[in-house]
Structures are given as structure tokens and as C-alpha cells.
C-alpha atoms as a PDB file:
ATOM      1  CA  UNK A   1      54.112 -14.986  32.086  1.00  0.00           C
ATOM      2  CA  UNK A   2      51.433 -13.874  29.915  1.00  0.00           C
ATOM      3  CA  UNK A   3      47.802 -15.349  29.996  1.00  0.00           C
ATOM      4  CA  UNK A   4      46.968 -17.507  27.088  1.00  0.00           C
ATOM      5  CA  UNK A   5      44.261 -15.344  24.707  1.00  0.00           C
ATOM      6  CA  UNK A   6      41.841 -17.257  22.662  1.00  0.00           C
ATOM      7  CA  UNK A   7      40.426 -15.776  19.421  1.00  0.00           C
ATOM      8  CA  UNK A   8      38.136 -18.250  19.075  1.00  0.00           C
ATOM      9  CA  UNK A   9      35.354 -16.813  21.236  1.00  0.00           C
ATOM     10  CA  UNK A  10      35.587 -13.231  19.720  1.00  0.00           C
ATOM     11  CA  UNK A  11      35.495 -14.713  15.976  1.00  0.00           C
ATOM     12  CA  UNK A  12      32.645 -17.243  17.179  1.00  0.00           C
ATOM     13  CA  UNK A  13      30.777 -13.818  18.317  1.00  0.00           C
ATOM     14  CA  UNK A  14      31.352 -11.937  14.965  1.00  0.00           C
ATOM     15  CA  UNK A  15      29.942 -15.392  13.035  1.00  0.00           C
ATOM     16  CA  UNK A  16      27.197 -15.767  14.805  1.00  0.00           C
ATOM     17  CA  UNK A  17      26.339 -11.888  14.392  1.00  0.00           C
ATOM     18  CA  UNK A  18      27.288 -11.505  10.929  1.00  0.00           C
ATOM     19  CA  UNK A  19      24.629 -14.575  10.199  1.00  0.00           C
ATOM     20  CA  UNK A  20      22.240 -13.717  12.791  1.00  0.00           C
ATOM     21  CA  UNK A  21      21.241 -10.184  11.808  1.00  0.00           C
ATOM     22  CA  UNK A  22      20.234 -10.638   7.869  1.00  0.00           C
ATOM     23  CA  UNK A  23      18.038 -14.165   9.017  1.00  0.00           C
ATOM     24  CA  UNK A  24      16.476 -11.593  11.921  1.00  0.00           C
ATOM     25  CA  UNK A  25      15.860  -9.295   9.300  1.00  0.00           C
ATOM     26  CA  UNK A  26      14.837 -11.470   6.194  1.00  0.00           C
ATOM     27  CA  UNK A  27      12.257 -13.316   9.029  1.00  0.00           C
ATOM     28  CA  UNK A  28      10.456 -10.415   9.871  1.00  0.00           C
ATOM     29  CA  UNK A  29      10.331  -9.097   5.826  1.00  0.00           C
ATOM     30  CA  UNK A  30       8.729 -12.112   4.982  1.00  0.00           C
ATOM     31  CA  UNK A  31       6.327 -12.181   8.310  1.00  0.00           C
ATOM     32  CA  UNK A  32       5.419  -8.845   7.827  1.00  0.00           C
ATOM     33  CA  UNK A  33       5.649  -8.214   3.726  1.00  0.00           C
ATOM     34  CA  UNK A  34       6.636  -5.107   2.097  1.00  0.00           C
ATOM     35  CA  UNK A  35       5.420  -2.151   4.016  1.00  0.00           C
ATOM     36  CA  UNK A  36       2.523   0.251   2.661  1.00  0.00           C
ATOM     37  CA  UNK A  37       3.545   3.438   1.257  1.00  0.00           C
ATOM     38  CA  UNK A  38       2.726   6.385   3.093  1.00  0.00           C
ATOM     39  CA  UNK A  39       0.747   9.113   1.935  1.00  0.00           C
ATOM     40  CA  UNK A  40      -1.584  12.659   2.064  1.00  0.00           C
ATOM     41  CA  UNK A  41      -5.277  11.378   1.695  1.00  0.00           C
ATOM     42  CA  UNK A  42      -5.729  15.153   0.977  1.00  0.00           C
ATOM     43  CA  UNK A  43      -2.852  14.697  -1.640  1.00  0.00           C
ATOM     44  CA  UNK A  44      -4.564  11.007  -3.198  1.00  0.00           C
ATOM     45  CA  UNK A  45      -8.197  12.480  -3.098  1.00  0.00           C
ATOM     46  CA  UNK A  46      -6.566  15.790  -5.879  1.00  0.00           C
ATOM     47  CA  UNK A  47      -5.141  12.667  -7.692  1.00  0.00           C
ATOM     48  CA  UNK A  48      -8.362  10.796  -7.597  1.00  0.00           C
ATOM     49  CA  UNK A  49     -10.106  13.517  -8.572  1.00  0.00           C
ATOM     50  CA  UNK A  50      -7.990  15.002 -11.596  1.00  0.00           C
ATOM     51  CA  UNK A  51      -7.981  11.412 -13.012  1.00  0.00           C
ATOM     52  CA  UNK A  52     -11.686  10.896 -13.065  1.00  0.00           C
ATOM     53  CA  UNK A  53     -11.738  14.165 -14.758  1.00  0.00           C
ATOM     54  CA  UNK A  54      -9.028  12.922 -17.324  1.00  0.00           C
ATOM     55  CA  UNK A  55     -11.278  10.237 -18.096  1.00  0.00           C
ATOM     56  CA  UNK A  56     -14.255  12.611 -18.498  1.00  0.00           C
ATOM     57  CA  UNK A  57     -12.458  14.360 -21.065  1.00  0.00           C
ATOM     58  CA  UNK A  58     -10.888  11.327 -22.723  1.00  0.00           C
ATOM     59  CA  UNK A  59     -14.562  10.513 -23.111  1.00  0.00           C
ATOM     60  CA  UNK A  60     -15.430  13.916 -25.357  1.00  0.00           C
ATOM     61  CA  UNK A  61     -18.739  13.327 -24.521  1.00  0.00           C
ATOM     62  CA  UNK A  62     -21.293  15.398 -26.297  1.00  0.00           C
ATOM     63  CA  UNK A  63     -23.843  17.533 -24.384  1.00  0.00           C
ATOM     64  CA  UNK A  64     -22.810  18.137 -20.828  1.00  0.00           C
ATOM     65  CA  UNK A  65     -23.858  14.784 -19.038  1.00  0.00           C
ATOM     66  CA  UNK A  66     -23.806  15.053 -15.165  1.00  0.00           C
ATOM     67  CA  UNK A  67     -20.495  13.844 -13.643  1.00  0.00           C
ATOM     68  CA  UNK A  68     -20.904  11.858 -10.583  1.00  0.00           C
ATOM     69  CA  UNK A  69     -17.696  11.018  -8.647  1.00  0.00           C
ATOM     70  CA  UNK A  70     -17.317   9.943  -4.828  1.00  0.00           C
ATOM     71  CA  UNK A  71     -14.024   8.944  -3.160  1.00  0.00           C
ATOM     72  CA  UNK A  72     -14.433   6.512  -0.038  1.00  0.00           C
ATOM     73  CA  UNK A  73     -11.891   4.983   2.010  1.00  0.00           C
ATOM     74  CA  UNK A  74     -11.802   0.794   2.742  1.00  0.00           C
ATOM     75  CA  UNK A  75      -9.997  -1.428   4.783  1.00  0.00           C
ATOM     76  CA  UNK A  76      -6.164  -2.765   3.877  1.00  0.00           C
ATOM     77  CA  UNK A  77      -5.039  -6.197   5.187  1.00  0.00           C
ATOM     78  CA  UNK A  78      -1.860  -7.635   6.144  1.00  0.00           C
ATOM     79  CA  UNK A  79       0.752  -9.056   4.121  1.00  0.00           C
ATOM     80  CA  UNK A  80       3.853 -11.249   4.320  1.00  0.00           C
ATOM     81  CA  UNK A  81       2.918 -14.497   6.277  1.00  0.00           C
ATOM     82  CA  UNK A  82       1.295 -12.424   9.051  1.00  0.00           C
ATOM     83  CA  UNK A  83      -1.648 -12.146   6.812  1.00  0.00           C
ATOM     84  CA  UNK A  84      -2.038 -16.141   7.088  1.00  0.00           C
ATOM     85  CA  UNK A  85      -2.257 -15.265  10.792  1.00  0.00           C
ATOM     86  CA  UNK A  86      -4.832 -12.200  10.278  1.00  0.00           C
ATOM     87  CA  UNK A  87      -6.974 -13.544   7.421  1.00  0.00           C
ATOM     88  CA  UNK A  88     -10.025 -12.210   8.712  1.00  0.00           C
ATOM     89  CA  UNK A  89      -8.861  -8.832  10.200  1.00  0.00           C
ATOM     90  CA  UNK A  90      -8.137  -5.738   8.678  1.00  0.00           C
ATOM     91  CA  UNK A  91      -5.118  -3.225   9.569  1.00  0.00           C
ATOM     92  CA  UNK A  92      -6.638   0.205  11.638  1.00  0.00           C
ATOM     93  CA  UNK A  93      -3.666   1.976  10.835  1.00  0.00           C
ATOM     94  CA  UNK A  94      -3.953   1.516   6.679  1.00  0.00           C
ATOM     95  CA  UNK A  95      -6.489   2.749   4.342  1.00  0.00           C
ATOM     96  CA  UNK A  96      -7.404   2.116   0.588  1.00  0.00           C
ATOM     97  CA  UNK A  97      -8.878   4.654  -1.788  1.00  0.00           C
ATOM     98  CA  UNK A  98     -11.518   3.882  -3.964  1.00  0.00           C
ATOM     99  CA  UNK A  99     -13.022   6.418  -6.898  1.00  0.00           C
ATOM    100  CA  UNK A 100     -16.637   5.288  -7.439  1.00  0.00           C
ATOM    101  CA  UNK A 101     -17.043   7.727 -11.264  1.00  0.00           C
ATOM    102  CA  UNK A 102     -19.971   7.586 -13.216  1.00  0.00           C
ATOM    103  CA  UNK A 103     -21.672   9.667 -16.123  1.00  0.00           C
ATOM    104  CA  UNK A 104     -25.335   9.975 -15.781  1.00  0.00           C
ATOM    105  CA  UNK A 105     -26.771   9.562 -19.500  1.00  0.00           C
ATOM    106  CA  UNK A 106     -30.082  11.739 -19.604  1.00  0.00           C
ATOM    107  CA  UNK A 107     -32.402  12.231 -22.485  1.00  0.00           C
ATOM    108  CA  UNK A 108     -32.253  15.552 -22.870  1.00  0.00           C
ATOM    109  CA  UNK A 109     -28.435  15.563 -23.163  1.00  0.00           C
ATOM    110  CA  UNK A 110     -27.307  13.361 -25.609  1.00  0.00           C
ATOM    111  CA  UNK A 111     -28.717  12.475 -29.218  1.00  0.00           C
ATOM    112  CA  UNK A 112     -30.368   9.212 -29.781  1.00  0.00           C
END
């Protein structure tokens, strides 16, 4: 005689799984949002620094006025619903960018 075999259990298993593992992974995109892209601060400082002189020559300035650029780094924050969570805490492992470019308008340099 031949035991009795129930597929019930095995397709129960597969259900469960196949609806388990997207709600696992939808709840921790929206906990955590969409991830920051990784990159060279070496890399985003060239960037930084060739746009602020794009700008500079967009201007066409007359004279040559003095150039001031700085780049600095700030704080990033969470996202998703975690950031409800961290409102008032920044991420360590994240950093912004931030070009601070000015022209310095002397006298001596341009026409009034």
C-alpha cells in the first residue's frame, strides 16, 4: 500500500513564498527609499569645477574679474518612511556637494 501524498502543503509553501518575497521587498523600498547613487568625490569635485567654469565663460565677462569657487561637502538624510523615523539625524555614510561660485566685481576691472 502506498502512503497517501498531499500536495496541498507543498503548493501552500510556494503561495505563501511567491507572495511573501515581493511584500518583503516592496516594505523595505518604501522604508528605506531609493538608494543614493554612488560616486568619486574626486570625480564630482572635476565636475563641480568644470561647470562653474562653464558658467564663467557663459558669462563673457569683460576684464578679468577674480573667480572665487569653493566646493564643501554637507550632510544627506534618509528617505523612504525611515526618514519619518530619523527626521532630525543625518546619514554618516552619505555626503552632498555644494559649489559656493562667485565673481568678485572690482573697480578697476570692469567699465562703469
Amino acid at each position: 500500500m502506498r502512503p497517501s501524498f498531499s500536495r496541498k502543503p507543498a503548493v501552500l509553501a510556494l503561495a505563501v513564498t511567491v507572495i511573501a518575497v515581493p511584500v518583503l521587498w516592496l516594505g523595505h523600498r518604501l522604508w528605506n527609499g531609493d538608494p543614493y547613487p554612488s560616486a568619486d568625490p574626486d570625480a564630482i569635485a572635476v565636475q563641480l569645477g568644470r561647470d562653474a567654469r562653464l558658467a564663467y565663460d557663459d558669462l563673457a565677462l569683460p576684464g578679468r574679474p577674480e573667480v572665487t569657487s569653493q566646493i564643501r561637502t554637507g550632510a544627506c538624510y534618509y528617505r523612504g518612511l525611515r526618514s519619518f523615523a530619523h527626521i532630525d539625524r543625518s546619514r554618516l555614510d552619505v555626503d552632498s556637494f555644494q559649489l559656493d561660485w562667485g565673481v568678485t566685481r572690482t573697480a578697476s576691472t570692469w567699465s562703469t
